[in-house]
C-alpha atoms as a PDB file:
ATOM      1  CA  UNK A   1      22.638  14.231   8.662  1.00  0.00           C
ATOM      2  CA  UNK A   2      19.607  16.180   8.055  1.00  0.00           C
ATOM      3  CA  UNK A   3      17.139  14.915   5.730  1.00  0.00           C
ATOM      4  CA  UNK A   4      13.581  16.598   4.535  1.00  0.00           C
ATOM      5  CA  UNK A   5      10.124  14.441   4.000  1.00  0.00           C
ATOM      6  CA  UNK A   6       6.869  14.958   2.966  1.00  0.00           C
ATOM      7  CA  UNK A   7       3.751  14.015   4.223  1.00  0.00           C
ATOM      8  CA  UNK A   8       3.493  11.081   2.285  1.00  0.00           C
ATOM      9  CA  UNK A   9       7.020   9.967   2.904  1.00  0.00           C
ATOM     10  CA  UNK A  10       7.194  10.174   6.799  1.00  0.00           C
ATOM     11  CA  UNK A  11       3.902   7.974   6.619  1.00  0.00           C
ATOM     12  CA  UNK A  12       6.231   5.485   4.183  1.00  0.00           C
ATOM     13  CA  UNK A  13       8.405   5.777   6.713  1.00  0.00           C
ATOM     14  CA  UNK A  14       6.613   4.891   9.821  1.00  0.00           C
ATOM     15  CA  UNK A  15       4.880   2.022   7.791  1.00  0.00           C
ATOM     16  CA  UNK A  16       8.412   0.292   6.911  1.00  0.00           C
ATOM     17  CA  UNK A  17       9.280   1.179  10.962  1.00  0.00           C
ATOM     18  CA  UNK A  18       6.390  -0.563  11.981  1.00  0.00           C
ATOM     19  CA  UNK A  19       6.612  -3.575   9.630  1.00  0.00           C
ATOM     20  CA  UNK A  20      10.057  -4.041  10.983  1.00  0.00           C
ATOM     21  CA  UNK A  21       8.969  -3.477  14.938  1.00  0.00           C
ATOM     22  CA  UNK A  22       6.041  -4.895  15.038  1.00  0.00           C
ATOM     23  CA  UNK A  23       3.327  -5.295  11.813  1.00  0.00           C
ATOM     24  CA  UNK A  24       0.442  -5.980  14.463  1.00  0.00           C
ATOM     25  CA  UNK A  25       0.372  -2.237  15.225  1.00  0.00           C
ATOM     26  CA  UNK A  26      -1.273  -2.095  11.567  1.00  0.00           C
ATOM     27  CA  UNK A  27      -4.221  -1.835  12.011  1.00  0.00           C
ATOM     28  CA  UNK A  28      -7.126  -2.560   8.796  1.00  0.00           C
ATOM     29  CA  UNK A  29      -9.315   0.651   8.720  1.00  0.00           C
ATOM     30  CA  UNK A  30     -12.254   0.932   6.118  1.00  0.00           C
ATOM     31  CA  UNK A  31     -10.496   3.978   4.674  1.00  0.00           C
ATOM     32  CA  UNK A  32      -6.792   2.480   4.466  1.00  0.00           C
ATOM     33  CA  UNK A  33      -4.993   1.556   7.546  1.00  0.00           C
ATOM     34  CA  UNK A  34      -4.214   3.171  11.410  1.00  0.00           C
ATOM     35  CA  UNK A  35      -0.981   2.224  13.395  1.00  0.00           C
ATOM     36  CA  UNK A  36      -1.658   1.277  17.094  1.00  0.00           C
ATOM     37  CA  UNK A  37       1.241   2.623  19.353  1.00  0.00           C
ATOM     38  CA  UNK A  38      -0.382   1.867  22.413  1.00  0.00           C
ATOM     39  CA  UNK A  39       1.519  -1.766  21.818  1.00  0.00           C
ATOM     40  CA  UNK A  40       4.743   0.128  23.093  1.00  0.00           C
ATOM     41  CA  UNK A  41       3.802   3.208  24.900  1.00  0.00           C
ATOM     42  CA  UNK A  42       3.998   1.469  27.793  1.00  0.00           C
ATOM     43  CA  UNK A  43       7.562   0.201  27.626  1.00  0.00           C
ATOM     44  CA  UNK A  44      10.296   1.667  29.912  1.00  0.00           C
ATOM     45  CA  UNK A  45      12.812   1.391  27.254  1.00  0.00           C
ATOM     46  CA  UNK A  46      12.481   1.662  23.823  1.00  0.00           C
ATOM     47  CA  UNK A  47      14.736   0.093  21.537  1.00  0.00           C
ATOM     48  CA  UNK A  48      16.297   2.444  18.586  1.00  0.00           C
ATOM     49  CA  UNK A  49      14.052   1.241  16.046  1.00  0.00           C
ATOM     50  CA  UNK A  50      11.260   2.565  18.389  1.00  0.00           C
ATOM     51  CA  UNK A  51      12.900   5.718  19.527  1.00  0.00           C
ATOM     52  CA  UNK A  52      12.936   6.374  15.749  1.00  0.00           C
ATOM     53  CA  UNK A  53       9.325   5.407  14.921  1.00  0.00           C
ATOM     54  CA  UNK A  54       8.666   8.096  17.874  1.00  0.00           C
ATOM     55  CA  UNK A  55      10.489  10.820  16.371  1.00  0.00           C
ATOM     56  CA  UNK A  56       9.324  10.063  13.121  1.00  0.00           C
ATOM     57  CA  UNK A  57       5.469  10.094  14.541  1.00  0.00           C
ATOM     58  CA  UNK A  58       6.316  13.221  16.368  1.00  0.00           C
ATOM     59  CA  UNK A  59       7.178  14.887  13.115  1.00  0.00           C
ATOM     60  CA  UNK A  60       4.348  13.499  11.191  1.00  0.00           C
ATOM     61  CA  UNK A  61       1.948  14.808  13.905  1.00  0.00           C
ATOM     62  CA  UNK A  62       3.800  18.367  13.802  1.00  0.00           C
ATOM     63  CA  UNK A  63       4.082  18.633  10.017  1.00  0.00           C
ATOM     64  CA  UNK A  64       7.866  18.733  11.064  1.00  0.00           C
ATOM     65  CA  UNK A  65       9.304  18.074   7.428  1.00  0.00           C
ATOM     66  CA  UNK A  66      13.024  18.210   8.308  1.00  0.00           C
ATOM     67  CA  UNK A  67      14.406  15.663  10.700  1.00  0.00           C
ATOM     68  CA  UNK A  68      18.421  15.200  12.167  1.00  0.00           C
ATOM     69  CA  UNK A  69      19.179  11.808  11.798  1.00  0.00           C
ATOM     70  CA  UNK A  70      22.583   9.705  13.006  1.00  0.00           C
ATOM     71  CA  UNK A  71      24.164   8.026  10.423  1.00  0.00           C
ATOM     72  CA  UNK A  72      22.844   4.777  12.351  1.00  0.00           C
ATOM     73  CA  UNK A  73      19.501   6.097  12.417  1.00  0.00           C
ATOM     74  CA  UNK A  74      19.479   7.180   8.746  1.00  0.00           C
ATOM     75  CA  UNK A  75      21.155   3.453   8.000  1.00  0.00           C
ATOM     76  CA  UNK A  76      18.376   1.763  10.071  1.00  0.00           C
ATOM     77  CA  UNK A  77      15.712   3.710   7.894  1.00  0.00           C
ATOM     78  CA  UNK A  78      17.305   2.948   4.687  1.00  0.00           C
ATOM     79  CA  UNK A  79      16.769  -0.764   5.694  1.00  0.00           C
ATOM     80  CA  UNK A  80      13.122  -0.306   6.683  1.00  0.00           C
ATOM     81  CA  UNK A  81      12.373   1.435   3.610  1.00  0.00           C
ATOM     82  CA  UNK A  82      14.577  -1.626   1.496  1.00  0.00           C
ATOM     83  CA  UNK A  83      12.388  -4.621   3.374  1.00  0.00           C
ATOM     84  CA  UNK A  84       8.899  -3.276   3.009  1.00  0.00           C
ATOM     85  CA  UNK A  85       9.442  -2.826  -0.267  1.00  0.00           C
ATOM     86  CA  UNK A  86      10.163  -6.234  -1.263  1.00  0.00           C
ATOM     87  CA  UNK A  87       7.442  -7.689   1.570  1.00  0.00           C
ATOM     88  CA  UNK A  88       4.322  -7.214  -0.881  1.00  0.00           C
ATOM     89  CA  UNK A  89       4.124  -5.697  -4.408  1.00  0.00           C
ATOM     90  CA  UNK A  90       3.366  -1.773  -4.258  1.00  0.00           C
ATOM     91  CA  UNK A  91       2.473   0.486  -6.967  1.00  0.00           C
ATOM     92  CA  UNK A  92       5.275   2.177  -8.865  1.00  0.00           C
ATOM     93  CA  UNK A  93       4.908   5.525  -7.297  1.00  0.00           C
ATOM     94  CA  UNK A  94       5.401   4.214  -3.792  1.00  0.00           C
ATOM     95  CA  UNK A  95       8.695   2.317  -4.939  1.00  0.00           C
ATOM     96  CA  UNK A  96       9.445   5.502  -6.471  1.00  0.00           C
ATOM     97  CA  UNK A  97       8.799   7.357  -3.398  1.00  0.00           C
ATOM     98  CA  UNK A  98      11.183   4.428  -1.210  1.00  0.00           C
ATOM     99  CA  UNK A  99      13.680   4.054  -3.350  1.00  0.00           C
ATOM    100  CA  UNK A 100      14.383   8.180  -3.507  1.00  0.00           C
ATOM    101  CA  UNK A 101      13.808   8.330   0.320  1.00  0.00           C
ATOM    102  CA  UNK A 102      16.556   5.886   0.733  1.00  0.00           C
ATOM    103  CA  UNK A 103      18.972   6.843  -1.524  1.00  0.00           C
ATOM    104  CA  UNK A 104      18.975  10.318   0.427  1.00  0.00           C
ATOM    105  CA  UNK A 105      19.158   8.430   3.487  1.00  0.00           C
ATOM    106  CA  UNK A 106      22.493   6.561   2.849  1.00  0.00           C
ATOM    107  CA  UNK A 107      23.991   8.585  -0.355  1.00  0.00           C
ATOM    108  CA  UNK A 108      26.100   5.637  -2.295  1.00  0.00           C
ATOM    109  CA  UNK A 109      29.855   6.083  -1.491  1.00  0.00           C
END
């Protein structure tokens, strides 16, 4: 499936990646927040949550704004998107922003 994000909603996404990978790649900036993906570069393998967060990143850093996903992929997003938002309390737009972002991801059937 194909599926189109903004700016602010592939960072969403590679925040609710992280969180689910690993939340020490969050890193507390003065400004907001960084991710570090030096924690994985290294790796041989990457697991599929990772080889998303890649893509994802890739995108981001190539103002890429429309992105293939499987229907695993899209699935495994969804999720992501459905933990972080119930991990902390977030302003309305960002639940908003989640909850549209996943219900494009997996459509209801």
């Amino acid at each position: 499936m194909k599926a189109e994000f903004t700016g602010d909603e592939l960072v969403l996404a590679i925040i609710a990646l992280v969180r689910r990978i690993n939340p020490r790649m969050l890193k507390s900036e003065a400004d907001g927040f960084s991710v570090d993906f030096s924690l994985m570069a290294n790796r041989a393998t990457r697991t599929p949550d990772e080889q998303l967060l890649v893509r994802l990143r890739e995108a981001s850093e190539t103002q890429a704004n429309a992105l293939d996903f499987t229907s695993s992929e899209a699935e495994l997003l969804a999720s992501s998107l459905g933990l972080l938002e119930v991990l902390q309390a977030w302003p309305a737009d960002v639940l908003k922003l989640s909850r549209e972002m996943r219900a494009r991801l997996v459509p209801p059937t």
